[in-house]
Each structure stands twice: as structure tokens, then as C-alpha cells.
PDB file of N, CA and C in Angstrom:
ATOM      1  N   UNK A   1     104.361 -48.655 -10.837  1.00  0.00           N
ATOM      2  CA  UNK A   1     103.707 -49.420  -9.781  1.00  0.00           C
ATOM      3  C   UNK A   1     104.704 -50.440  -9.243  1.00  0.00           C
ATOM      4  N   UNK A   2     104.626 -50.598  -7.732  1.00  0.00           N
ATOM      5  CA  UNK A   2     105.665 -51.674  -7.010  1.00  0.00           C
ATOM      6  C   UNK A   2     104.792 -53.053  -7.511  1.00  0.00           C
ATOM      7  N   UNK A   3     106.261 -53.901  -7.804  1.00  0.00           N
ATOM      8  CA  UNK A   3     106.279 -55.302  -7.764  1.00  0.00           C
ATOM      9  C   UNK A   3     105.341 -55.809  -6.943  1.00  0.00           C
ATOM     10  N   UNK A   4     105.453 -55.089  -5.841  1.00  0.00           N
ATOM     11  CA  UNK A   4     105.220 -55.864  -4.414  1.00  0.00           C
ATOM     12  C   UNK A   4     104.133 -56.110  -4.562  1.00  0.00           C
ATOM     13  N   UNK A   5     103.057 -55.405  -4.556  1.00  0.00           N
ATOM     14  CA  UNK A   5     101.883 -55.753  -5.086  1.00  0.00           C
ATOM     15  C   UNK A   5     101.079 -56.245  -5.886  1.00  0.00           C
ATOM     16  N   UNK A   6     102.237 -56.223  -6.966  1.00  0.00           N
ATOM     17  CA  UNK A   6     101.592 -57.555  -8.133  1.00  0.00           C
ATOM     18  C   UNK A   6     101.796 -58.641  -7.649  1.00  0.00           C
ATOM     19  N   UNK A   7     102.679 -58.293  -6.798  1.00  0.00           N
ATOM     20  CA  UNK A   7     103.342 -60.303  -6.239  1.00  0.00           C
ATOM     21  C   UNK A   7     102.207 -60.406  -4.990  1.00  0.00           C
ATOM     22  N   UNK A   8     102.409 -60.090  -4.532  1.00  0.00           N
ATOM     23  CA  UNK A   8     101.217 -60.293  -3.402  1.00  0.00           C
ATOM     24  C   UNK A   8      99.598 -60.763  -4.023  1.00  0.00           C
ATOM     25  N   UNK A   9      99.403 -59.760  -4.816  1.00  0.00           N
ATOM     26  CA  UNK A   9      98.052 -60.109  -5.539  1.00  0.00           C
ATOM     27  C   UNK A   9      97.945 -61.845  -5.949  1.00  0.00           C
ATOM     28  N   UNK A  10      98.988 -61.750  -6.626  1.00  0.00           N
ATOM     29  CA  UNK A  10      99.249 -63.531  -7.123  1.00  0.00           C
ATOM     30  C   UNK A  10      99.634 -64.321  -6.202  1.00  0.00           C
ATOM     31  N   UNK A  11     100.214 -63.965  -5.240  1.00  0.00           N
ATOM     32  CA  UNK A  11      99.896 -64.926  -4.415  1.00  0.00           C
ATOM     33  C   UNK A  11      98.901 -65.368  -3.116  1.00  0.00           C
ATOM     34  N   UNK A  12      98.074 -63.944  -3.352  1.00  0.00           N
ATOM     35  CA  UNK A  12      96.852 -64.052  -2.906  1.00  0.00           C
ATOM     36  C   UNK A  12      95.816 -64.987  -3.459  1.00  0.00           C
ATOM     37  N   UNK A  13      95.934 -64.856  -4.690  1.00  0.00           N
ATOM     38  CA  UNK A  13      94.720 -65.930  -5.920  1.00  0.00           C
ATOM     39  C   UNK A  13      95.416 -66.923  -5.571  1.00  0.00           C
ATOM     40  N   UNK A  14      96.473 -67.619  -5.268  1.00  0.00           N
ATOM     41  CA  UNK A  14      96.678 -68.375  -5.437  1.00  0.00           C
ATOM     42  C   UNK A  14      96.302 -68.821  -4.229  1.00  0.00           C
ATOM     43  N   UNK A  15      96.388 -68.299  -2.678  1.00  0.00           N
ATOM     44  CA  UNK A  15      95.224 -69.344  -1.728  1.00  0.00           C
ATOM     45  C   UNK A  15      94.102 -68.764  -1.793  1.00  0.00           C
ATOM     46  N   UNK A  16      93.374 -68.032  -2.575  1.00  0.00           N
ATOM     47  CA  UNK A  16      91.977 -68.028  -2.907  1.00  0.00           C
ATOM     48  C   UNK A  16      91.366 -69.407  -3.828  1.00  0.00           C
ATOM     49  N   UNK A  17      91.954 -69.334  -4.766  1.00  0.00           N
ATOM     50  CA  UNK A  17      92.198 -70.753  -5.443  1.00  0.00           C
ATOM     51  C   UNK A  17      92.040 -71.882  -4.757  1.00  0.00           C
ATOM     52  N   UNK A  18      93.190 -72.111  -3.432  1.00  0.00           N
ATOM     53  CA  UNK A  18      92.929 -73.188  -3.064  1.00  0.00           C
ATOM     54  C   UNK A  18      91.542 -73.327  -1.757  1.00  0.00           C
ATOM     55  N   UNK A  19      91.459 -72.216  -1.643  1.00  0.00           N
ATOM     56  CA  UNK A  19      90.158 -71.923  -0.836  1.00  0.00           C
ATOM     57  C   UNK A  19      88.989 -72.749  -1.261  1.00  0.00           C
ATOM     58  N   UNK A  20      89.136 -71.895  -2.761  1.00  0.00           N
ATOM     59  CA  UNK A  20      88.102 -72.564  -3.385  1.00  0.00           C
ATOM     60  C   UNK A  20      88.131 -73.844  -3.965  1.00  0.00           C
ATOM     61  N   UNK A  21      88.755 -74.592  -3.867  1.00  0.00           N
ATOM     62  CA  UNK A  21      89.254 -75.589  -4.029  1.00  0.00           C
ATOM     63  C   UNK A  21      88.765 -76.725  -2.935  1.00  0.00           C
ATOM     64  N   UNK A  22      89.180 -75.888  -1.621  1.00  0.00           N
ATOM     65  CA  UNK A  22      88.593 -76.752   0.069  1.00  0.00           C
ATOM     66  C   UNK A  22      87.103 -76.645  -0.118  1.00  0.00           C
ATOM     67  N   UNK A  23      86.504 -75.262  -0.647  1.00  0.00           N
ATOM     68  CA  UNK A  23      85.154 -75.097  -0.527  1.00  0.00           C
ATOM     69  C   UNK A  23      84.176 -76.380  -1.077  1.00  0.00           C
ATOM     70  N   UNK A  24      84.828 -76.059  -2.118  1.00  0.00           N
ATOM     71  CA  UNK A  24      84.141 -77.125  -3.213  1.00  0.00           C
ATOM     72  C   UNK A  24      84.400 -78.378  -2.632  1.00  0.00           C
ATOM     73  N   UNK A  25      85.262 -79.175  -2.543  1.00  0.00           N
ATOM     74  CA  UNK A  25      85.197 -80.472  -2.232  1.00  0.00           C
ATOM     75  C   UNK A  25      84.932 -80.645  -1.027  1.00  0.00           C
ATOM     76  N   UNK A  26      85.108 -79.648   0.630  1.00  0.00           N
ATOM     77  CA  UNK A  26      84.710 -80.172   1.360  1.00  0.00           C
ATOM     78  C   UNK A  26      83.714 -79.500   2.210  1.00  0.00           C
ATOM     79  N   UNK A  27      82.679 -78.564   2.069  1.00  0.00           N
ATOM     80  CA  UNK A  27      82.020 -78.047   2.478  1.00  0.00           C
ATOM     81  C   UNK A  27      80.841 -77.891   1.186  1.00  0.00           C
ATOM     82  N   UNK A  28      81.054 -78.241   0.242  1.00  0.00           N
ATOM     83  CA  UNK A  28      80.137 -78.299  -0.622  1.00  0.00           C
ATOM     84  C   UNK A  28      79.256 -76.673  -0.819  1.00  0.00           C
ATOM     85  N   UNK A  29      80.041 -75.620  -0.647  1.00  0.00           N
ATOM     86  CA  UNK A  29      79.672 -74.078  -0.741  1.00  0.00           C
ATOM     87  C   UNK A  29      80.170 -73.654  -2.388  1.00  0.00           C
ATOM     88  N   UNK A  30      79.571 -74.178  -3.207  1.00  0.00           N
ATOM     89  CA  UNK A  30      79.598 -74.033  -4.596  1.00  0.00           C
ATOM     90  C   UNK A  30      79.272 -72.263  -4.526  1.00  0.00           C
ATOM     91  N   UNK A  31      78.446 -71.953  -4.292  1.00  0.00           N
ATOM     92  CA  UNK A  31      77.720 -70.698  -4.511  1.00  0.00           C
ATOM     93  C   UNK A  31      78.867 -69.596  -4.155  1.00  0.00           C
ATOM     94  N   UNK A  32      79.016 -69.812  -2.618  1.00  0.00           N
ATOM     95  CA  UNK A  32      80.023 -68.977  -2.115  1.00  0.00           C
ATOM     96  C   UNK A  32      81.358 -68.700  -2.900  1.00  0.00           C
ATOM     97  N   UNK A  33      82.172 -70.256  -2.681  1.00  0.00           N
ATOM     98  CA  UNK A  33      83.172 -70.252  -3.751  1.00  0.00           C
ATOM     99  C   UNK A  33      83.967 -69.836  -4.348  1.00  0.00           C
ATOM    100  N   UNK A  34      82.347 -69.501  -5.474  1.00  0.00           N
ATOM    101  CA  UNK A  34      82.383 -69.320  -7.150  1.00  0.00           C
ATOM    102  C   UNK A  34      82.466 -67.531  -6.801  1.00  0.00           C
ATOM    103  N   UNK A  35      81.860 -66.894  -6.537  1.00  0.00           N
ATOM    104  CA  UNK A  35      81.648 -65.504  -5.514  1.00  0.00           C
ATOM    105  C   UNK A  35      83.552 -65.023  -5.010  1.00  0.00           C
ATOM    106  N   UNK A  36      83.868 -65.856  -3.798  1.00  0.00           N
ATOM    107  CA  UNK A  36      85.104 -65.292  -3.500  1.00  0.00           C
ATOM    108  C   UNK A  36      86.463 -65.626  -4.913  1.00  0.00           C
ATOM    109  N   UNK A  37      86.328 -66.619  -5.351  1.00  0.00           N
ATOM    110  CA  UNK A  37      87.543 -67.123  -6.244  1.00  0.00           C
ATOM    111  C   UNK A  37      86.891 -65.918  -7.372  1.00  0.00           C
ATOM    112  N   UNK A  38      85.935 -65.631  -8.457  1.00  0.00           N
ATOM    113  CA  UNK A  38      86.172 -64.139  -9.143  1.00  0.00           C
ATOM    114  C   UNK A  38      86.646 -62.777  -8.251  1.00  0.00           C
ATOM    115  N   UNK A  39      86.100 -62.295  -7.092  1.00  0.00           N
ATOM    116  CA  UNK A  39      86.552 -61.432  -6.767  1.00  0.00           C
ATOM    117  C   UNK A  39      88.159 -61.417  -6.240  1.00  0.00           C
ATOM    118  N   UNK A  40      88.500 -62.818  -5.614  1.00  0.00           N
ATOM    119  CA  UNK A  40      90.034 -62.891  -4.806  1.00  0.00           C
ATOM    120  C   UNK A  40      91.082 -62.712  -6.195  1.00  0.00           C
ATOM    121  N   UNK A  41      90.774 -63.523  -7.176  1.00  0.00           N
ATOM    122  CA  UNK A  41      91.693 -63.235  -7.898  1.00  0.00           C
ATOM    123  C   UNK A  41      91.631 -62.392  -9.220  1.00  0.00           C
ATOM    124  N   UNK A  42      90.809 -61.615  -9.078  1.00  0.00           N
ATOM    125  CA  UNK A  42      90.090 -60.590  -9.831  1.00  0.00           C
ATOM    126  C   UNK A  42      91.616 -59.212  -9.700  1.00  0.00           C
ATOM    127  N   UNK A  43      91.544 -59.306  -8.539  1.00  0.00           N
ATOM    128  CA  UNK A  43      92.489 -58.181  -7.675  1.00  0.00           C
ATOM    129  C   UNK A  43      93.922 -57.995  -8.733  1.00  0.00           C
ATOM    130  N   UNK A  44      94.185 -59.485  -8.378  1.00  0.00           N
ATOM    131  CA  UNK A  44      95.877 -59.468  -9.265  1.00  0.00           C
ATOM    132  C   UNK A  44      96.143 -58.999 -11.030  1.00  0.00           C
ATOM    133  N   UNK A  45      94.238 -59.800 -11.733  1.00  0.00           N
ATOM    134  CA  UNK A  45      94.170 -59.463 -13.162  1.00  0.00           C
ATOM    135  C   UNK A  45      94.344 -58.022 -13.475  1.00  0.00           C
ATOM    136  N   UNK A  46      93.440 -56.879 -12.562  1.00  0.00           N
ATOM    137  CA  UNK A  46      93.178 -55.716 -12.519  1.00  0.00           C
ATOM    138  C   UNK A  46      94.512 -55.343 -12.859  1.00  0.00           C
ATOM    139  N   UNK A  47      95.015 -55.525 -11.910  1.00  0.00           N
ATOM    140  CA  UNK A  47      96.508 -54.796 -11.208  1.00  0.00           C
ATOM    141  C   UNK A  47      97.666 -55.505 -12.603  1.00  0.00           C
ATOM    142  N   UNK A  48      97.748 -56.270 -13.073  1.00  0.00           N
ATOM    143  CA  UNK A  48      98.638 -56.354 -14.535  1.00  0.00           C
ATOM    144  C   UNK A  48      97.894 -55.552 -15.392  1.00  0.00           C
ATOM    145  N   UNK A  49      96.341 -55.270 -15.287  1.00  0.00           N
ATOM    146  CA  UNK A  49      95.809 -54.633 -16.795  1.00  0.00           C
ATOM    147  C   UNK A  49      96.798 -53.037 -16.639  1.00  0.00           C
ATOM    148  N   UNK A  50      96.401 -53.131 -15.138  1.00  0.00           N
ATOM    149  CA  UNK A  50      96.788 -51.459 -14.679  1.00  0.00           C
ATOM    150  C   UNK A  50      98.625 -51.029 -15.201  1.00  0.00           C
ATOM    151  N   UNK A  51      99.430 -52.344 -15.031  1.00  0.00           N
ATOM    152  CA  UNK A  51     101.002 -52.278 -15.438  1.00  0.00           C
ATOM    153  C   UNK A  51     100.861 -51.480 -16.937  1.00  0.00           C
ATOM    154  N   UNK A  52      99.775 -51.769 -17.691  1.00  0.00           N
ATOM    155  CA  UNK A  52      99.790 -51.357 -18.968  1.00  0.00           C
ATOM    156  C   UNK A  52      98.767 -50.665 -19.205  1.00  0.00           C
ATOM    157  N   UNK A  53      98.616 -49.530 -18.499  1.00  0.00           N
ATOM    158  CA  UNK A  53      97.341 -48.654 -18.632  1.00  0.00           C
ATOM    159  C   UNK A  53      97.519 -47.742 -19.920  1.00  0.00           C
ATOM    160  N   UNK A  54      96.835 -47.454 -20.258  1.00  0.00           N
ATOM    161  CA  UNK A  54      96.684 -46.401 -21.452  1.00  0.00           C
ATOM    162  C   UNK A  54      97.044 -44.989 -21.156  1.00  0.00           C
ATOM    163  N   UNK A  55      97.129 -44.701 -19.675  1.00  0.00           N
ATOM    164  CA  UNK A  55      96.928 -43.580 -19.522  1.00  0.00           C
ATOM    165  C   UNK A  55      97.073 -43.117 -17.678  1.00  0.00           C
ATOM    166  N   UNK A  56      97.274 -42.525 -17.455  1.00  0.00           N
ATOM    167  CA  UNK A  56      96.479 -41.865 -16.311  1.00  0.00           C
ATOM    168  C   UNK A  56      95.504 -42.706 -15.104  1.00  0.00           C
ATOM    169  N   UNK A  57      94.122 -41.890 -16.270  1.00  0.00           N
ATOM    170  CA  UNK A  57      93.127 -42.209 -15.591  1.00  0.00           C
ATOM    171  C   UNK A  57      92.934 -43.771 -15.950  1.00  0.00           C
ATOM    172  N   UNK A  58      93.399 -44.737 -16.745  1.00  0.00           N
ATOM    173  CA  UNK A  58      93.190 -45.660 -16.561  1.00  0.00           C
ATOM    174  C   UNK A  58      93.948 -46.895 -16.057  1.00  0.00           C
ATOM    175  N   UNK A  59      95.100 -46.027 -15.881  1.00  0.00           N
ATOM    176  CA  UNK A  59      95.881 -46.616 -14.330  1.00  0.00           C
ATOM    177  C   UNK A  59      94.791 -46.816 -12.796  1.00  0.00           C
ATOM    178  N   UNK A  60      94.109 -45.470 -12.653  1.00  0.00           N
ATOM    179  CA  UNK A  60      93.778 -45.328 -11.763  1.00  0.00           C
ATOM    180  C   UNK A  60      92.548 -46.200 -11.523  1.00  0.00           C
ATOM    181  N   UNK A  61      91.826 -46.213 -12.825  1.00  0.00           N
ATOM    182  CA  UNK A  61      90.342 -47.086 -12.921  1.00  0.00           C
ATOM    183  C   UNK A  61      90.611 -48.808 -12.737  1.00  0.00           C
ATOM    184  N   UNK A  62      92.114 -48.569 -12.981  1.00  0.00           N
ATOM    185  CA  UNK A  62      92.290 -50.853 -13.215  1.00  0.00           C
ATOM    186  C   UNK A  62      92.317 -50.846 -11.315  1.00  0.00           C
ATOM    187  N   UNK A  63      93.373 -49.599 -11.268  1.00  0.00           N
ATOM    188  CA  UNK A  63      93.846 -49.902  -9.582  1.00  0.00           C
ATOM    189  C   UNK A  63      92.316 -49.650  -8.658  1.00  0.00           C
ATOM    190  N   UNK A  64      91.762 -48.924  -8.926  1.00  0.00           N
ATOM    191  CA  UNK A  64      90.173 -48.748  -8.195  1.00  0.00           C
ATOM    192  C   UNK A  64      89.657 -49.886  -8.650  1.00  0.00           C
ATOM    193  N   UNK A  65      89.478 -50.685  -9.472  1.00  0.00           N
ATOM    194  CA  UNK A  65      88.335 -51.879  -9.422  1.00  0.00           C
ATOM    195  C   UNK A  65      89.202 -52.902  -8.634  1.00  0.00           C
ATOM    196  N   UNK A  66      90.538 -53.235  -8.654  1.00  0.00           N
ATOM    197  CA  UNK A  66      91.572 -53.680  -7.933  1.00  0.00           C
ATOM    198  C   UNK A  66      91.237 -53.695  -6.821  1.00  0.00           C
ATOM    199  N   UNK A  67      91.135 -52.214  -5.971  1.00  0.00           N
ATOM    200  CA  UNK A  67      90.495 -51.887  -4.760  1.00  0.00           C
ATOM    201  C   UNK A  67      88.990 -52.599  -4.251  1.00  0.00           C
ATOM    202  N   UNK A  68      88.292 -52.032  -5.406  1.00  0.00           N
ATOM    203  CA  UNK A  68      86.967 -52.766  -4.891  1.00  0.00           C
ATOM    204  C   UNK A  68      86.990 -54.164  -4.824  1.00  0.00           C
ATOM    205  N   UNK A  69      87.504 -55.414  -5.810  1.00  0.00           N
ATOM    206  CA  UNK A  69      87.141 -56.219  -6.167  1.00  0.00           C
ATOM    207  C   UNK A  69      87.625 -56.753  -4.867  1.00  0.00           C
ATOM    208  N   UNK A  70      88.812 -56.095  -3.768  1.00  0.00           N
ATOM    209  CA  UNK A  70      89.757 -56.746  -2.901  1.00  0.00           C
ATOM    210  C   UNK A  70      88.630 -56.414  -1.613  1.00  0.00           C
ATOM    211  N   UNK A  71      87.677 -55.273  -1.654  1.00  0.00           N
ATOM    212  CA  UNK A  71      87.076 -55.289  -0.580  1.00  0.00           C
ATOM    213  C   UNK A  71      85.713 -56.404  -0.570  1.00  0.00           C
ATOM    214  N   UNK A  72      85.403 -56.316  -1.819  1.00  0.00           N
ATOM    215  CA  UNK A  72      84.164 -57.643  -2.321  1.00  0.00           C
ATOM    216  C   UNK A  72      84.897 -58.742  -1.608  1.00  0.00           C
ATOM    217  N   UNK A  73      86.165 -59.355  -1.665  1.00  0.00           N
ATOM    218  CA  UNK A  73      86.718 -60.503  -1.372  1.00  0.00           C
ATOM    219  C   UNK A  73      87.201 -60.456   0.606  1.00  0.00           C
ATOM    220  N   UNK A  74      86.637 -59.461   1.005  1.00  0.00           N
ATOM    221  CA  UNK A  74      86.761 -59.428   2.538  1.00  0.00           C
ATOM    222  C   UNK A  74      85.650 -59.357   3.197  1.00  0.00           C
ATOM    223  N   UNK A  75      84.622 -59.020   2.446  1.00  0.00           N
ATOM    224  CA  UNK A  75      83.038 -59.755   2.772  1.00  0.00           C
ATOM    225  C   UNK A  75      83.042 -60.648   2.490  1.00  0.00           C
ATOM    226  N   UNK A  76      83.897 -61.754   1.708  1.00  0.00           N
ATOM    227  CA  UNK A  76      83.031 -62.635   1.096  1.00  0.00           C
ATOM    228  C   UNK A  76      83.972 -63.720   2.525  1.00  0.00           C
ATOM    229  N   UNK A  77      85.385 -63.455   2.832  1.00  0.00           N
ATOM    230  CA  UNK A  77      85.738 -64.068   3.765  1.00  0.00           C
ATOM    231  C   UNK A  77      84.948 -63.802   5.039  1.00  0.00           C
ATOM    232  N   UNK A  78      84.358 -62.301   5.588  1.00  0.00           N
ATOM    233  CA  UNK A  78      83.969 -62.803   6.520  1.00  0.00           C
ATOM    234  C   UNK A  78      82.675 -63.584   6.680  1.00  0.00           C
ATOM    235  N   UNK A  79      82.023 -63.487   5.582  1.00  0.00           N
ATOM    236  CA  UNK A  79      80.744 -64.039   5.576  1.00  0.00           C
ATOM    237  C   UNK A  79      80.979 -65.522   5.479  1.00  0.00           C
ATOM    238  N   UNK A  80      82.141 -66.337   5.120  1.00  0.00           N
ATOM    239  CA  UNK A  80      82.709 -67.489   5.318  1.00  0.00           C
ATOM    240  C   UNK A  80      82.476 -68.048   6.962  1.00  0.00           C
ATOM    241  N   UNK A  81      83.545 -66.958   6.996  1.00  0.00           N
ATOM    242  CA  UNK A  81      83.963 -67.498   8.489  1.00  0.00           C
ATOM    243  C   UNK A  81      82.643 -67.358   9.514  1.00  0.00           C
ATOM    244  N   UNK A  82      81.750 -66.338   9.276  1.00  0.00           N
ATOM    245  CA  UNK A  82      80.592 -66.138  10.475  1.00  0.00           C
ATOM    246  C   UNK A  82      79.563 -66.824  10.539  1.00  0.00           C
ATOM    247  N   UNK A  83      79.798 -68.205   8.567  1.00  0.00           N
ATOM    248  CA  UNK A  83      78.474 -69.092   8.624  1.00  0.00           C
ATOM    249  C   UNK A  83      79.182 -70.841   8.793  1.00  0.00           C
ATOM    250  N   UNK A  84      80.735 -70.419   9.320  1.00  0.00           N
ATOM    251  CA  UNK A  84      81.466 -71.647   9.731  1.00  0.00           C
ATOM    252  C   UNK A  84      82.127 -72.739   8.773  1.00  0.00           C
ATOM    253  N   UNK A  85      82.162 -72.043   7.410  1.00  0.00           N
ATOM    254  CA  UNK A  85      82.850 -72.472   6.490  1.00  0.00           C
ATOM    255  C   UNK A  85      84.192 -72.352   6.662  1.00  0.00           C
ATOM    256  N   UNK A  86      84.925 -71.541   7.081  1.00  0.00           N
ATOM    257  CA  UNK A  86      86.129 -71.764   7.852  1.00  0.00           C
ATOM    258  C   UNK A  86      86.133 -71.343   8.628  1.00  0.00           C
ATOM    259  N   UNK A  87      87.757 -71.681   9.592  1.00  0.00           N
ATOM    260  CA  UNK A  87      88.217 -71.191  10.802  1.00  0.00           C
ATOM    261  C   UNK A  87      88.558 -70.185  11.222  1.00  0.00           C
ATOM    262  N   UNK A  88      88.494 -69.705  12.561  1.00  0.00           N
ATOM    263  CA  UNK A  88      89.484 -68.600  12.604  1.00  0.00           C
ATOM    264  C   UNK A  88      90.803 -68.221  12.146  1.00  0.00           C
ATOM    265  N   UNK A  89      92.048 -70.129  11.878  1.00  0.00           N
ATOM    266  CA  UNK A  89      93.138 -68.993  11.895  1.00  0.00           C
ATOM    267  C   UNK A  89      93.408 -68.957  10.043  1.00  0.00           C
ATOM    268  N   UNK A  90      92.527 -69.670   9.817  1.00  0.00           N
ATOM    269  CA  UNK A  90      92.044 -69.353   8.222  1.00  0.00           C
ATOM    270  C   UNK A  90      91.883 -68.145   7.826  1.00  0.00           C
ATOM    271  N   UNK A  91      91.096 -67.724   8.359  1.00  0.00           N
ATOM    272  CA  UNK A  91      89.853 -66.409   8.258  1.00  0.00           C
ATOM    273  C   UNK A  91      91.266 -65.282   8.644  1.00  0.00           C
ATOM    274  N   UNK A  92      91.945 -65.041   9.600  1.00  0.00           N
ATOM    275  CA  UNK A  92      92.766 -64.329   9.840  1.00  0.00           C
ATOM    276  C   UNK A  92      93.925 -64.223   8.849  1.00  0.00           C
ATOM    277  N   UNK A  93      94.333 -65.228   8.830  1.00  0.00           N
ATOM    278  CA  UNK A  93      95.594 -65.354   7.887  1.00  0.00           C
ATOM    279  C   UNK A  93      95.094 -64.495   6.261  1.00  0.00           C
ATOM    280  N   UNK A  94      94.477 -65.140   6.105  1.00  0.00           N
ATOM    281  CA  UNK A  94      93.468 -64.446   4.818  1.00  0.00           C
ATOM    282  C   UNK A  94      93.210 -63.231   4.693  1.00  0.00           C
ATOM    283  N   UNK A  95      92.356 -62.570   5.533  1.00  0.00           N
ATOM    284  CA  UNK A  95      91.913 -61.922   5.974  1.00  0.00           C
ATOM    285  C   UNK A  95      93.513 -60.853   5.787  1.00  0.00           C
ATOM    286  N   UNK A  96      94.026 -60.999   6.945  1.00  0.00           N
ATOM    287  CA  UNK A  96      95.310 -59.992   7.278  1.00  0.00           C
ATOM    288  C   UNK A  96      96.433 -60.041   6.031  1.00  0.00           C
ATOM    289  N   UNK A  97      96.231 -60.469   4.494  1.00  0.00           N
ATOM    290  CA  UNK A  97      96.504 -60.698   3.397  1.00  0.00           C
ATOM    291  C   UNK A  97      95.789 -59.362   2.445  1.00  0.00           C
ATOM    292  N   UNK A  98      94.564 -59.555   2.780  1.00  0.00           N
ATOM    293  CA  UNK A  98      93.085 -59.029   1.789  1.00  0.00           C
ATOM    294  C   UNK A  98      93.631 -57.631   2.440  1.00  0.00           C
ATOM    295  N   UNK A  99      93.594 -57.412   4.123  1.00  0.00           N
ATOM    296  CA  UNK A  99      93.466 -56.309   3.894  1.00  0.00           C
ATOM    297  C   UNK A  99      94.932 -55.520   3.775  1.00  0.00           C
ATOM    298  N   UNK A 100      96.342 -56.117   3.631  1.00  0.00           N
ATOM    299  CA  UNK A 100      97.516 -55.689   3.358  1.00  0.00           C
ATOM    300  C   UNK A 100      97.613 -54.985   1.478  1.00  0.00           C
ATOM    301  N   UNK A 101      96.643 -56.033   1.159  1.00  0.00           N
ATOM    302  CA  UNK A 101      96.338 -55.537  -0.399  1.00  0.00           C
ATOM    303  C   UNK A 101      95.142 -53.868  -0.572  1.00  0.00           C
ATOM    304  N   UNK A 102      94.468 -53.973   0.144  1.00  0.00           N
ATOM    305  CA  UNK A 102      93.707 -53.082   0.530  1.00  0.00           C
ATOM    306  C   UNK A 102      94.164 -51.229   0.444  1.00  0.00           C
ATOM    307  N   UNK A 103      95.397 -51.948   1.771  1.00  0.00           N
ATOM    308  CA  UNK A 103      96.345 -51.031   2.510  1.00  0.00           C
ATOM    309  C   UNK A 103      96.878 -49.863   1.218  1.00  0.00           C
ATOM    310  N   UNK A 104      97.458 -50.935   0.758  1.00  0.00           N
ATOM    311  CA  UNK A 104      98.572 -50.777  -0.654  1.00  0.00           C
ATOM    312  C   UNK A 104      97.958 -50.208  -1.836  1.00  0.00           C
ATOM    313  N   UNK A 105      96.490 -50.975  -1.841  1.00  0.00           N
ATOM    314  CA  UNK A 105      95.925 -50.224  -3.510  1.00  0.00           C
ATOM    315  C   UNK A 105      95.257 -48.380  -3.518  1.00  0.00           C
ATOM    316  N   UNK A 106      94.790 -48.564  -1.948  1.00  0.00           N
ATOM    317  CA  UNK A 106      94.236 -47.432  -1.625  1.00  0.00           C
ATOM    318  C   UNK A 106      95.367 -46.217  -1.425  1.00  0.00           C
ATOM    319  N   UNK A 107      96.838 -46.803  -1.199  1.00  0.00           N
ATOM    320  CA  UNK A 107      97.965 -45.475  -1.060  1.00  0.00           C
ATOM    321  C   UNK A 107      98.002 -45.402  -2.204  1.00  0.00           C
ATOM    322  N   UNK A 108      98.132 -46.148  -3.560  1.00  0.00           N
ATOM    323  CA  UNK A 108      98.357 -46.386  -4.779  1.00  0.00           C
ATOM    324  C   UNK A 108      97.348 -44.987  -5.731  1.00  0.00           C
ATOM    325  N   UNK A 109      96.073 -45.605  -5.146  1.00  0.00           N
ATOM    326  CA  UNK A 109      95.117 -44.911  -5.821  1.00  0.00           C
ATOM    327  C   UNK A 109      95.090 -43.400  -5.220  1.00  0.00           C
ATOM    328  N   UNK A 110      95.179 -43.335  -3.736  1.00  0.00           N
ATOM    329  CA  UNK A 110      95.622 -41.950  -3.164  1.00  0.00           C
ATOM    330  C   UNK A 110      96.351 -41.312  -3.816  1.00  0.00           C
ATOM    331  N   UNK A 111      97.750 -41.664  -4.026  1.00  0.00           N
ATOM    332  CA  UNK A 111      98.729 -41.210  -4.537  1.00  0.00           C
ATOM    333  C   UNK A 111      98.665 -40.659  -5.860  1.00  0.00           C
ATOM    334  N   UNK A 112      98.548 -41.674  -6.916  1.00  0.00           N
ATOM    335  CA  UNK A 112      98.401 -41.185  -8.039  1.00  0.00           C
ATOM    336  C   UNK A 112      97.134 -40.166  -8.609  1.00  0.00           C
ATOM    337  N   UNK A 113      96.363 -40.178  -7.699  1.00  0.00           N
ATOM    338  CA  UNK A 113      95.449 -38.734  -7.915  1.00  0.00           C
ATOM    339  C   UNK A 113      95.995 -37.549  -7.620  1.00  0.00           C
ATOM    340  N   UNK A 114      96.762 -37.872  -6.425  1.00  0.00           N
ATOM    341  CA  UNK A 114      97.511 -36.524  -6.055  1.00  0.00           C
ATOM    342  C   UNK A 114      98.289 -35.727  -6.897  1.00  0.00           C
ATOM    343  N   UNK A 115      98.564 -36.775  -7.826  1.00  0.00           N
ATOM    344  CA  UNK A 115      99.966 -36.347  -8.767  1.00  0.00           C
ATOM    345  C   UNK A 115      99.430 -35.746 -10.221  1.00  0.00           C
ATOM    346  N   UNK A 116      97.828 -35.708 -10.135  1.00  0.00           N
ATOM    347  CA  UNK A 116      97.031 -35.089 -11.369  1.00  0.00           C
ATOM    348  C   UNK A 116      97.158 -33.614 -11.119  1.00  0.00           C
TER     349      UNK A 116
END
């Protein structure tokens, strides 16, 4: 598996983090939050379990929840942005992050099925 994507992942949590961080202290969206910060940085944990998979198929199962957990975290931004918890160039920047990870886990997971 490329670097690139572990690095990206982590430094994705890491402005999910501070997301949640703005949430909490200045919009007072505890609920929300708590919601995007497990799924945003959910992505990167997956994706190290996956560096050390057992196997195969459980390469493929860390990188698929990887996948999902990254699409959970692009509802959870837009549902941010459409109830005005953040901005647009928030929401974009973010956003065009979530789905570069997206991009990447889904060739990942493509790929390595192919190769079964």
C-alpha cells in the first residue's frame, strides 16, 4: 500500500480534529462533532490496521471500512455545511480532501480484488 495515503489519512484527522475542536468551542455542535471526528479519523486507523493485514481478504476488509468510514465523514461535512456550521471554503477544502481519500481507497480496494 502507498505511503501517500496513509499520509493523507493523517493529515486528514488531523483537520478533522481541529474541526472538531472549532465545533465544540464555537458552535457548540457537540453531537455532530463527536459523529464527524470518529468517522474522519477512523479512515487513517483502518488504513495502518490494513499496513498489517493478516491476509488478503483482510487487507481488503481494513481498506473497505477505510472506504466507508471516509464516505460517513462526507455526509457528515455536508450536513455541516447545509445547517451553517461551516463555510463554504471550509466545506470545500475538506470536502476536496475526503473525497481525494475516497478516490484512492476505492482504486486500492478495486485493485486488490482484481489481483484475487
Amino acid at each position: 500500500m502507498s505511503t501517500g495515503v496513509i499520509d493523507k489519512s493523517f493529515d486528514f484527522a488531523i483537520r478533522i480534529i481541529k474541526l472538531y475542536q472549532y465545533l465544540c468551542q464555537n458552535k457548540q455542535a457537540y453531537t455532530l462533532a463527536k459523529q464527524i471526528l470518529k468517522s474522519g479519523t477512523s479512515i487513517g486507523a483502518n488504513l495502518r490496521e490494513a499496513k498489517y493485514a493478516q491476509s488478503r481478504m483482510d487487507f481488503i476488509s481494513k481498506n473497505s471500512i477505510a472506504l466507508k468510514e471516509a464516505a460517513e465523514t462526507e455526509y457528515w461535512l455536508e450536513l455541516l455545511f447545509m445547517t451553517g456550521y461551516i463555510g463554504e471554503k471550509q466545506h470545500a477544502s475538506l470536502k476536496n480532501d475526503c473525497s481525494e481519500l475516497i478516490k484512492m481507497l476505492t482504486a486500492i480496494v478495486k485493485t486488490t480484488k482484481q489481483k484475487e
